[in-house]
PDB file of N, CA and C in Angstrom:
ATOM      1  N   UNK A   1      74.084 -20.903 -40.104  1.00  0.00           N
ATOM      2  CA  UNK A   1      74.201 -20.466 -38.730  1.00  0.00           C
ATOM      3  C   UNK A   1      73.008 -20.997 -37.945  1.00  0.00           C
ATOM      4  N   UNK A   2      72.759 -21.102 -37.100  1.00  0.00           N
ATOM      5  CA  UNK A   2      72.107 -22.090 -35.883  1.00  0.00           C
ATOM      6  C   UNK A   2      72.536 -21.003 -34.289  1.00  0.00           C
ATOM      7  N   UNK A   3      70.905 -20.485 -34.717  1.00  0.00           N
ATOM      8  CA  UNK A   3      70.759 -19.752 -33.521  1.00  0.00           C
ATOM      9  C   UNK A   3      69.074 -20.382 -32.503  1.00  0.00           C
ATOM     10  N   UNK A   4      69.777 -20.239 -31.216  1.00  0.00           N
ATOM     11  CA  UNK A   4      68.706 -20.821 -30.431  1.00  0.00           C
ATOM     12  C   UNK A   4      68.339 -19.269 -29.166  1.00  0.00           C
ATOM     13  N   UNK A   5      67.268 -19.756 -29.246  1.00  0.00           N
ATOM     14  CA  UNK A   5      66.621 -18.470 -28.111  1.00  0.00           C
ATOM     15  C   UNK A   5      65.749 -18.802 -27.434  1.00  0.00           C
ATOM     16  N   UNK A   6      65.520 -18.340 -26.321  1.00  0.00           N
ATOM     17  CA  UNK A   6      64.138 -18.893 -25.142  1.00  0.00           C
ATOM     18  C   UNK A   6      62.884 -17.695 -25.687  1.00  0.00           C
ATOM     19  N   UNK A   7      62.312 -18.108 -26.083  1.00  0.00           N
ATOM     20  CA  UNK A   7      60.615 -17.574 -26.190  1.00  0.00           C
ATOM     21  C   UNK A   7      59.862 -17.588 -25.094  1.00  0.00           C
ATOM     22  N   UNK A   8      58.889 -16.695 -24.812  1.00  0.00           N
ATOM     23  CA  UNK A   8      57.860 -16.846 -23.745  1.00  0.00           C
ATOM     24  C   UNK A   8      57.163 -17.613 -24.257  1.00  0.00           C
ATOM     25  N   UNK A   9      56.160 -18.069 -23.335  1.00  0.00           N
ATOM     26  CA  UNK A   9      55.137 -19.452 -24.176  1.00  0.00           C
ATOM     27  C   UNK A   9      53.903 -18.772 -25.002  1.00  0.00           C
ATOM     28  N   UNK A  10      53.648 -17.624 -25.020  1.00  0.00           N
ATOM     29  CA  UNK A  10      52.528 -17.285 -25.068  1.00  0.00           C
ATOM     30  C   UNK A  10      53.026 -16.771 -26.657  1.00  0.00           C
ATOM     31  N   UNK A  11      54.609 -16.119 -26.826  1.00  0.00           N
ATOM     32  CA  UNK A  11      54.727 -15.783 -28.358  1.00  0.00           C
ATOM     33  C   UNK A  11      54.822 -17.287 -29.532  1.00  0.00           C
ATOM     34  N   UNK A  12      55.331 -18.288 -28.468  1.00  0.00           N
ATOM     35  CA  UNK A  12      56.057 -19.777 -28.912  1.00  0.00           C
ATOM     36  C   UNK A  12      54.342 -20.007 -29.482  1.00  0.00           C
ATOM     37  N   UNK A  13      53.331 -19.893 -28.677  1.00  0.00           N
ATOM     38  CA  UNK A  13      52.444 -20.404 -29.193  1.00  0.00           C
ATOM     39  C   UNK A  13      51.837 -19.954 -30.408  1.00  0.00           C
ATOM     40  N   UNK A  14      51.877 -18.259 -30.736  1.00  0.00           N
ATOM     41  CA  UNK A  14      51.268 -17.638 -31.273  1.00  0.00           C
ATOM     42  C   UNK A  14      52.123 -17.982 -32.492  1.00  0.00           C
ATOM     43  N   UNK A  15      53.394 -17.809 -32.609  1.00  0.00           N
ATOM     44  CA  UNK A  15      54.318 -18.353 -33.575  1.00  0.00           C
ATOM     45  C   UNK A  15      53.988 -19.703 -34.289  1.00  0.00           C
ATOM     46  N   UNK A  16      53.822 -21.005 -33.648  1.00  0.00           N
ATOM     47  CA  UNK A  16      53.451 -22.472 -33.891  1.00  0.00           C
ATOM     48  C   UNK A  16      51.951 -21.936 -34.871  1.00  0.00           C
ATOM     49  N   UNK A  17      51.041 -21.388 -34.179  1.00  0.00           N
ATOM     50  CA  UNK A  17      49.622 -21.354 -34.854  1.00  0.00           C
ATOM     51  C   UNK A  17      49.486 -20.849 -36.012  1.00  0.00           C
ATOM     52  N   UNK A  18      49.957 -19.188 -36.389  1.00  0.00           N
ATOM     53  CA  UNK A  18      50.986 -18.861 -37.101  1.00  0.00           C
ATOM     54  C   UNK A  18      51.316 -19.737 -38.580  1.00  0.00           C
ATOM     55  N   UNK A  19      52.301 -20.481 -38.309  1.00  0.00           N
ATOM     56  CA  UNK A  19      53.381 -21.229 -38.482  1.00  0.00           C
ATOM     57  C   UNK A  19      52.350 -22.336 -39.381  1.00  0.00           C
ATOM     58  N   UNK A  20      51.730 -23.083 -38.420  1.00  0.00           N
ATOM     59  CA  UNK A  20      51.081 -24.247 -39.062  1.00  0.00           C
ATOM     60  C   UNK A  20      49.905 -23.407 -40.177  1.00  0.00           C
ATOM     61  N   UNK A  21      48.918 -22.592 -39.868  1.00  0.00           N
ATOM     62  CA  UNK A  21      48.268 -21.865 -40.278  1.00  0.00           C
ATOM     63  C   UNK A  21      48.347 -21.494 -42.314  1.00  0.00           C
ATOM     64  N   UNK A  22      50.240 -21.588 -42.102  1.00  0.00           N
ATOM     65  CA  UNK A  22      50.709 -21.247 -43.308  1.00  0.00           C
ATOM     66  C   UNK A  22      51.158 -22.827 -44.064  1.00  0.00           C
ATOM     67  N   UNK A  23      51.573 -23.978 -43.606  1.00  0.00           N
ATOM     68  CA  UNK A  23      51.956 -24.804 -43.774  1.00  0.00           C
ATOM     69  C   UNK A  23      53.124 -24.923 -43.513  1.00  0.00           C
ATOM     70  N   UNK A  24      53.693 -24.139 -42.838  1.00  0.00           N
ATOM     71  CA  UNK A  24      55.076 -24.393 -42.434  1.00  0.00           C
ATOM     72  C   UNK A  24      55.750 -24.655 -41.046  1.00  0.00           C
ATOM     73  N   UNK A  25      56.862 -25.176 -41.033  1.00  0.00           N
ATOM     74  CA  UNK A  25      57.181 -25.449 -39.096  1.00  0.00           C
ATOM     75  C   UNK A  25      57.838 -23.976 -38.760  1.00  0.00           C
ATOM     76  N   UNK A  26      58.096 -24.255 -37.686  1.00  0.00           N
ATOM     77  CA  UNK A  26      58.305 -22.834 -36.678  1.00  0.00           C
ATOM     78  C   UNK A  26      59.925 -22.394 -37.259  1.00  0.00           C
ATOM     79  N   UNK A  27      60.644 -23.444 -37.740  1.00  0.00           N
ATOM     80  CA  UNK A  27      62.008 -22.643 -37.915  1.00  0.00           C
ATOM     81  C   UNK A  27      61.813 -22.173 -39.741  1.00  0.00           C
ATOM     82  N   UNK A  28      61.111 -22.760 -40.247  1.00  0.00           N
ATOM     83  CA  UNK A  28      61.021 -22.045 -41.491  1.00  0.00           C
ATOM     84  C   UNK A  28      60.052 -20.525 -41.721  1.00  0.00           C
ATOM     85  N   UNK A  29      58.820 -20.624 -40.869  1.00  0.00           N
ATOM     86  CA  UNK A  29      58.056 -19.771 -40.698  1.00  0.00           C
ATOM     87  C   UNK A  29      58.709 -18.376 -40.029  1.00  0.00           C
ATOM     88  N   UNK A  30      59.802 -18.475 -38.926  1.00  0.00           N
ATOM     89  CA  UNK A  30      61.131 -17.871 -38.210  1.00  0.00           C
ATOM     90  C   UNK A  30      61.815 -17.034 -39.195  1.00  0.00           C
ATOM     91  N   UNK A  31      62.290 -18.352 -40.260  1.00  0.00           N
ATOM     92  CA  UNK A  31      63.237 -17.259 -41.129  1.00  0.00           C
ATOM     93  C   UNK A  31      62.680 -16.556 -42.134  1.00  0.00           C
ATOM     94  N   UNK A  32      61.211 -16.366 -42.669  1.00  0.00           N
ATOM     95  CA  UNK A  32      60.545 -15.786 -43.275  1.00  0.00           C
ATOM     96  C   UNK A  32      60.279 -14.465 -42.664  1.00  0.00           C
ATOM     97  N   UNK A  33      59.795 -14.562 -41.031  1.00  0.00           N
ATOM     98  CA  UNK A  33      59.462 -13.917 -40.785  1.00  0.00           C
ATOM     99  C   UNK A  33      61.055 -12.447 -40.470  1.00  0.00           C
ATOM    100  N   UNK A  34      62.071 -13.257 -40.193  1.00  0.00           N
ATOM    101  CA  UNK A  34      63.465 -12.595 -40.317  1.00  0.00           C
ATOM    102  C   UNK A  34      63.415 -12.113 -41.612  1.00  0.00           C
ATOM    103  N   UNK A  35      63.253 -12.190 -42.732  1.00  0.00           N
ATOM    104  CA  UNK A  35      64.032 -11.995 -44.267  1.00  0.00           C
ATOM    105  C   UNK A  35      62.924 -10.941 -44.313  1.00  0.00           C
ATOM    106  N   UNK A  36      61.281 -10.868 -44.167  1.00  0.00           N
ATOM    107  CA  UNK A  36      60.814 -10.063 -44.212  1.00  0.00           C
ATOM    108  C   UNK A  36      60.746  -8.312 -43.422  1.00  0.00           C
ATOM    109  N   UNK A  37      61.800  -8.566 -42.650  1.00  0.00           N
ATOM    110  CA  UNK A  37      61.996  -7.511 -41.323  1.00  0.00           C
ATOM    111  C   UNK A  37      62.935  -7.073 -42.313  1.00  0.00           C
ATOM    112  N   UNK A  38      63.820  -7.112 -43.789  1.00  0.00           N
ATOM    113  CA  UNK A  38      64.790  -6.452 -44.113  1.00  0.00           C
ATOM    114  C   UNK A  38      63.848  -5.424 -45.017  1.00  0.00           C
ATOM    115  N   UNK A  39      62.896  -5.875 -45.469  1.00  0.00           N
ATOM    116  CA  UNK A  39      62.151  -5.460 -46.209  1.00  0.00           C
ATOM    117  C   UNK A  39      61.122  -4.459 -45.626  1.00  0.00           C
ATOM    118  N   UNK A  40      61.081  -4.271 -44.583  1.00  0.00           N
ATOM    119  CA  UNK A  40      60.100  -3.204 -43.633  1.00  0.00           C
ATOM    120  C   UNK A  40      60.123  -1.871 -43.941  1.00  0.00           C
ATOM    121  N   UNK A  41      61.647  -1.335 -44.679  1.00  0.00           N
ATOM    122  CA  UNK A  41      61.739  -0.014 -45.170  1.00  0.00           C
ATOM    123  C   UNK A  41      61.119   0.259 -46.504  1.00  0.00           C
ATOM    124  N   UNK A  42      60.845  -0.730 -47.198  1.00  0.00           N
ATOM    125  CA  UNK A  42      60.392  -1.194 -48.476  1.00  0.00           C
ATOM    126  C   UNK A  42      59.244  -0.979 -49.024  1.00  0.00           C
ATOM    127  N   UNK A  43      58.469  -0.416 -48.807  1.00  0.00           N
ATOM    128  CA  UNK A  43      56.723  -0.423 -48.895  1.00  0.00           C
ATOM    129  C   UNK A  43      56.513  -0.422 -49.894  1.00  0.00           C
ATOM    130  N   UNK A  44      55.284  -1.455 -50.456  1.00  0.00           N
ATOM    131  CA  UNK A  44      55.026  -0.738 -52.134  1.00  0.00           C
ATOM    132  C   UNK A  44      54.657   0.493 -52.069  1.00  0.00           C
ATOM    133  N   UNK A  45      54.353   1.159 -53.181  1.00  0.00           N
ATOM    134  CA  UNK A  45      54.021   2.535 -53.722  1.00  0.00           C
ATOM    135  C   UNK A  45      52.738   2.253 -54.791  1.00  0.00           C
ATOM    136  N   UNK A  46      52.387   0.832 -55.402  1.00  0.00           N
ATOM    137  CA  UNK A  46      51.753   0.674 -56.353  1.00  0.00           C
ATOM    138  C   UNK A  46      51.228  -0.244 -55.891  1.00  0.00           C
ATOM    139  N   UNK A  47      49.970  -0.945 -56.484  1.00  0.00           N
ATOM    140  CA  UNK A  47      48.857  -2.076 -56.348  1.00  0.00           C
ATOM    141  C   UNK A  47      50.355  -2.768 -56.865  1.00  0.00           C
ATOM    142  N   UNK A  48      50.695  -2.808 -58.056  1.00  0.00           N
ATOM    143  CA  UNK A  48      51.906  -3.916 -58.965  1.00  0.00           C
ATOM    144  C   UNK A  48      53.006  -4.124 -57.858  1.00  0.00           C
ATOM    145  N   UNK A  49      53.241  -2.856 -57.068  1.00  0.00           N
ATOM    146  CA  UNK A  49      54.302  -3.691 -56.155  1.00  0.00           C
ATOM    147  C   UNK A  49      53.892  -4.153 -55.022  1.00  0.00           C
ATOM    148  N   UNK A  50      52.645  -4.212 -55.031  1.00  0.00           N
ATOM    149  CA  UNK A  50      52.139  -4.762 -53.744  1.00  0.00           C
ATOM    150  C   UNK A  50      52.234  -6.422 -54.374  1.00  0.00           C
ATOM    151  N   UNK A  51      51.309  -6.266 -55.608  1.00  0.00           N
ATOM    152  CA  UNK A  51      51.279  -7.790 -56.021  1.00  0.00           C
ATOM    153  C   UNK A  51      52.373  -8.512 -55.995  1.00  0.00           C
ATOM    154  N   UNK A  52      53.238  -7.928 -56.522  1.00  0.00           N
ATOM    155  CA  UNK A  52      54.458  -8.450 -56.540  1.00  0.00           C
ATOM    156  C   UNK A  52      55.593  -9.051 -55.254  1.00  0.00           C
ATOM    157  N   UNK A  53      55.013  -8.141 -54.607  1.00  0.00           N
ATOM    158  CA  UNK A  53      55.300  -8.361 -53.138  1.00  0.00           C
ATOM    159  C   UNK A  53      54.714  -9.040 -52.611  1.00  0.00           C
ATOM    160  N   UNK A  54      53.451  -9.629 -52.499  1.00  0.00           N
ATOM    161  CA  UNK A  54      52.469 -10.961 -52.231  1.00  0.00           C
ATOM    162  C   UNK A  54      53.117 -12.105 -53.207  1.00  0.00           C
ATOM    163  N   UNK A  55      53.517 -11.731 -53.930  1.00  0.00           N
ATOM    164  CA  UNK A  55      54.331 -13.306 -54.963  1.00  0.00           C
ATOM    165  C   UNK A  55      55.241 -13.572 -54.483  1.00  0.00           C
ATOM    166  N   UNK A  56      56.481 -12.790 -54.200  1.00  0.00           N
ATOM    167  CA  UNK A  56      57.633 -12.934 -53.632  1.00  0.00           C
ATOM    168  C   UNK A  56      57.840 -13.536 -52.130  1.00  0.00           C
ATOM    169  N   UNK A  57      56.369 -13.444 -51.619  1.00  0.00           N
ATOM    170  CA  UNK A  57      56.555 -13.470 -50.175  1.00  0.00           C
ATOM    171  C   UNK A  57      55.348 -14.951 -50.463  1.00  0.00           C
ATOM    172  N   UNK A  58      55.076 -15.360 -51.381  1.00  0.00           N
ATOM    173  CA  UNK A  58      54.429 -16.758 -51.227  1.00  0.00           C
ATOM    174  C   UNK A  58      52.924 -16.159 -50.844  1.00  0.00           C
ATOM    175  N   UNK A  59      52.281 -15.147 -51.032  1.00  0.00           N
ATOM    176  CA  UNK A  59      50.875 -14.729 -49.976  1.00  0.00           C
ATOM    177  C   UNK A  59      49.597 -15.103 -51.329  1.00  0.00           C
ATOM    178  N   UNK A  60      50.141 -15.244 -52.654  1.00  0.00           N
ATOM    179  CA  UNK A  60      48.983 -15.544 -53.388  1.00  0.00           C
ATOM    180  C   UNK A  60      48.865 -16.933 -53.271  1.00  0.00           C
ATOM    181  N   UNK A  61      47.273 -16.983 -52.971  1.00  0.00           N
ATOM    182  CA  UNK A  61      46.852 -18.490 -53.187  1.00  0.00           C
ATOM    183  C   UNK A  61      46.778 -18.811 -51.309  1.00  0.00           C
ATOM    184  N   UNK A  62      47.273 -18.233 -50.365  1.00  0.00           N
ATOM    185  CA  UNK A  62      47.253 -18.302 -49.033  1.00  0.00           C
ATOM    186  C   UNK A  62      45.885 -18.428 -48.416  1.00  0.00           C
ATOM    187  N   UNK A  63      44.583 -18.249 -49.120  1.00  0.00           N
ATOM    188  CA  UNK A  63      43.001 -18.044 -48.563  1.00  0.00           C
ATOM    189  C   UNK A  63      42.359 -18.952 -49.378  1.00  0.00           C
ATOM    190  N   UNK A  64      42.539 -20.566 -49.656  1.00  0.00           N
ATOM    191  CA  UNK A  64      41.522 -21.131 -50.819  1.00  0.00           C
ATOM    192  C   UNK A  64      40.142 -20.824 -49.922  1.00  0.00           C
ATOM    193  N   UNK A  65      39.904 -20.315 -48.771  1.00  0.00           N
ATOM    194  CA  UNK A  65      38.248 -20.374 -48.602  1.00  0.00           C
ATOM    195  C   UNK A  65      37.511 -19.251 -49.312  1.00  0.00           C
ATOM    196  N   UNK A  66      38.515 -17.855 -49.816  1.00  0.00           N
ATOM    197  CA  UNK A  66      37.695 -16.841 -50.624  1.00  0.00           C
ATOM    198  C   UNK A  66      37.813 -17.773 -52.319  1.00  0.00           C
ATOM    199  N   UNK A  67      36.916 -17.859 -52.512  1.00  0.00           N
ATOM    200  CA  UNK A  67      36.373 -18.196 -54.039  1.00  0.00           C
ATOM    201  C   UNK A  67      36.152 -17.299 -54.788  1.00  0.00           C
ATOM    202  N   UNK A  68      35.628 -15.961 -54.484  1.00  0.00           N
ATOM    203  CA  UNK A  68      35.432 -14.945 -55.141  1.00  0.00           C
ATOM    204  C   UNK A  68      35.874 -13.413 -54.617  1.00  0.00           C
ATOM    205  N   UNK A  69      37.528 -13.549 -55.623  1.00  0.00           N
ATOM    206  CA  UNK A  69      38.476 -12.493 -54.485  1.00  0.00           C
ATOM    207  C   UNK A  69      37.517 -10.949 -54.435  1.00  0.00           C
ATOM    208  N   UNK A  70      36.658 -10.454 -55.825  1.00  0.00           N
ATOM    209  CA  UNK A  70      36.175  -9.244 -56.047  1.00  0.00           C
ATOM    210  C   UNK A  70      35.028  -9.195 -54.960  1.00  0.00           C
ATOM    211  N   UNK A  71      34.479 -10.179 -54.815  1.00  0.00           N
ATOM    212  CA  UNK A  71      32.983 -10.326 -54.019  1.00  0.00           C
ATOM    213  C   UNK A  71      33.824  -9.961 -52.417  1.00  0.00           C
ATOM    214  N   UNK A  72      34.935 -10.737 -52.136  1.00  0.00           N
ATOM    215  CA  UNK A  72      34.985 -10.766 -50.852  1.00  0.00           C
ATOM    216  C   UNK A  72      35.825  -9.256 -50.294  1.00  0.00           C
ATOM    217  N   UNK A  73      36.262  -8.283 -51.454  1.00  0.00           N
ATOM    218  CA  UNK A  73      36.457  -7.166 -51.159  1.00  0.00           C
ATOM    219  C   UNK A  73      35.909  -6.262 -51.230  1.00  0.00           C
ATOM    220  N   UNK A  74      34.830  -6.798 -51.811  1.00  0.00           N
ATOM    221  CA  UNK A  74      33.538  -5.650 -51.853  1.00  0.00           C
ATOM    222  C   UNK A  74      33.032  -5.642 -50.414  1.00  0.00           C
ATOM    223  N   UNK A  75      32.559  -6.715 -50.182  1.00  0.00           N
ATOM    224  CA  UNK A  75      32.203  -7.342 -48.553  1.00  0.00           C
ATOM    225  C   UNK A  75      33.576  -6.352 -47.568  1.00  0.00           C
ATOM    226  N   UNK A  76      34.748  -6.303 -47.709  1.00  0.00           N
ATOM    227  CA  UNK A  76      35.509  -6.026 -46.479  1.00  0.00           C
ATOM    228  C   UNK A  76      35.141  -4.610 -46.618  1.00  0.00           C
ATOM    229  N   UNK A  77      35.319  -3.578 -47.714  1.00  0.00           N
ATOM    230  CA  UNK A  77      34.694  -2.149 -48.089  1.00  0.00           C
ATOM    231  C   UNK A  77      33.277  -1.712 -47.127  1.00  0.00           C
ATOM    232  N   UNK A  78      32.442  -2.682 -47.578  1.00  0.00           N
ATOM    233  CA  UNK A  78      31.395  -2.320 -46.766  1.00  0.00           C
ATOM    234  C   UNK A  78      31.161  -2.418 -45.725  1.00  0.00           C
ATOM    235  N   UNK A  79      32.012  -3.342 -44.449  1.00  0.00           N
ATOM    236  CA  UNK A  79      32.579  -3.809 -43.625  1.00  0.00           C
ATOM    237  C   UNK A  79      32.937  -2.525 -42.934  1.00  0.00           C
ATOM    238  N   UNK A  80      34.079  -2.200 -43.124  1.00  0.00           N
ATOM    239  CA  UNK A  80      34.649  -0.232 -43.256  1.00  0.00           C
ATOM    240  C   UNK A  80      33.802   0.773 -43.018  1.00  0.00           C
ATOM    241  N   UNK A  81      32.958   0.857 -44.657  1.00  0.00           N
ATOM    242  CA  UNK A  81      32.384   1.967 -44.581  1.00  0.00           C
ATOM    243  C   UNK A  81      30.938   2.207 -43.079  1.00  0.00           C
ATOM    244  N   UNK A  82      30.542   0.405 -42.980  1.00  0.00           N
ATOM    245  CA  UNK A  82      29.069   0.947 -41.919  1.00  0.00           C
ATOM    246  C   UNK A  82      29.968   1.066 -40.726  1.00  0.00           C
ATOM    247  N   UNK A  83      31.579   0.830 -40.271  1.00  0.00           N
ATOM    248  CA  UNK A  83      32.002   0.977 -38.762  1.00  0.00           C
ATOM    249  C   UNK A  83      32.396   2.235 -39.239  1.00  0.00           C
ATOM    250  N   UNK A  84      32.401   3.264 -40.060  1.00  0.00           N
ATOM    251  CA  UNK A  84      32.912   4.218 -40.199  1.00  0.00           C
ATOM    252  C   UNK A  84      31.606   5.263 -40.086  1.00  0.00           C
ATOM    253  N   UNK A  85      30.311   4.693 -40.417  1.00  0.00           N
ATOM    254  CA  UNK A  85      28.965   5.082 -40.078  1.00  0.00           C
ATOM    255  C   UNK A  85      29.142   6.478 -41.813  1.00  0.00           C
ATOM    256  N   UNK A  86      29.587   5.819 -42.899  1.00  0.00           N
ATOM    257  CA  UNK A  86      29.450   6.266 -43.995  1.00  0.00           C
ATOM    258  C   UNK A  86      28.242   5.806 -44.681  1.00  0.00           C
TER     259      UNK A  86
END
């Protein structure tokens, strides 16, 4: 099926950046972002279905600039805790 729609420029853009960001063009990045809207009722319940849900959806391997995934979540934690003034 071959559906066409007028976008405002400002989502068209945010979509393209988006889009390239991931390695993909705007109509593939589109239907990802469609297939994932079925899945919105879906939430994991577990770290395993989260992971699993980052596999399925292509999201592991999406950041080669973190080198050190434990270091850089320690960093976002503490990030948290001083805007939380903990």
């Amino acid at each position: 099926m071959t559906l066409s729609i007028e976008l405002p420029e400002e989502l068209e853009t945010e979509l393209v950046t988006e889009a390239e960001n991931l390695g993909l063009s705007l109509s593939e990045y589109t239907l990802q972002l469609l297939q994932v809207r079925r899945l919105a009722g879906v939430l994991p319940r577990t770290g395993t279905d989260l992971v699993t849900y980052w596999r399925r959806e292509n999201l592991i391997g999406t950041r080669p600039e973190i080198a050190d995934s434990p270091a850089h979540a320690r960093g976002l934690r503490e990030q948290a805790q001083r805007r939380r003034g903990a």
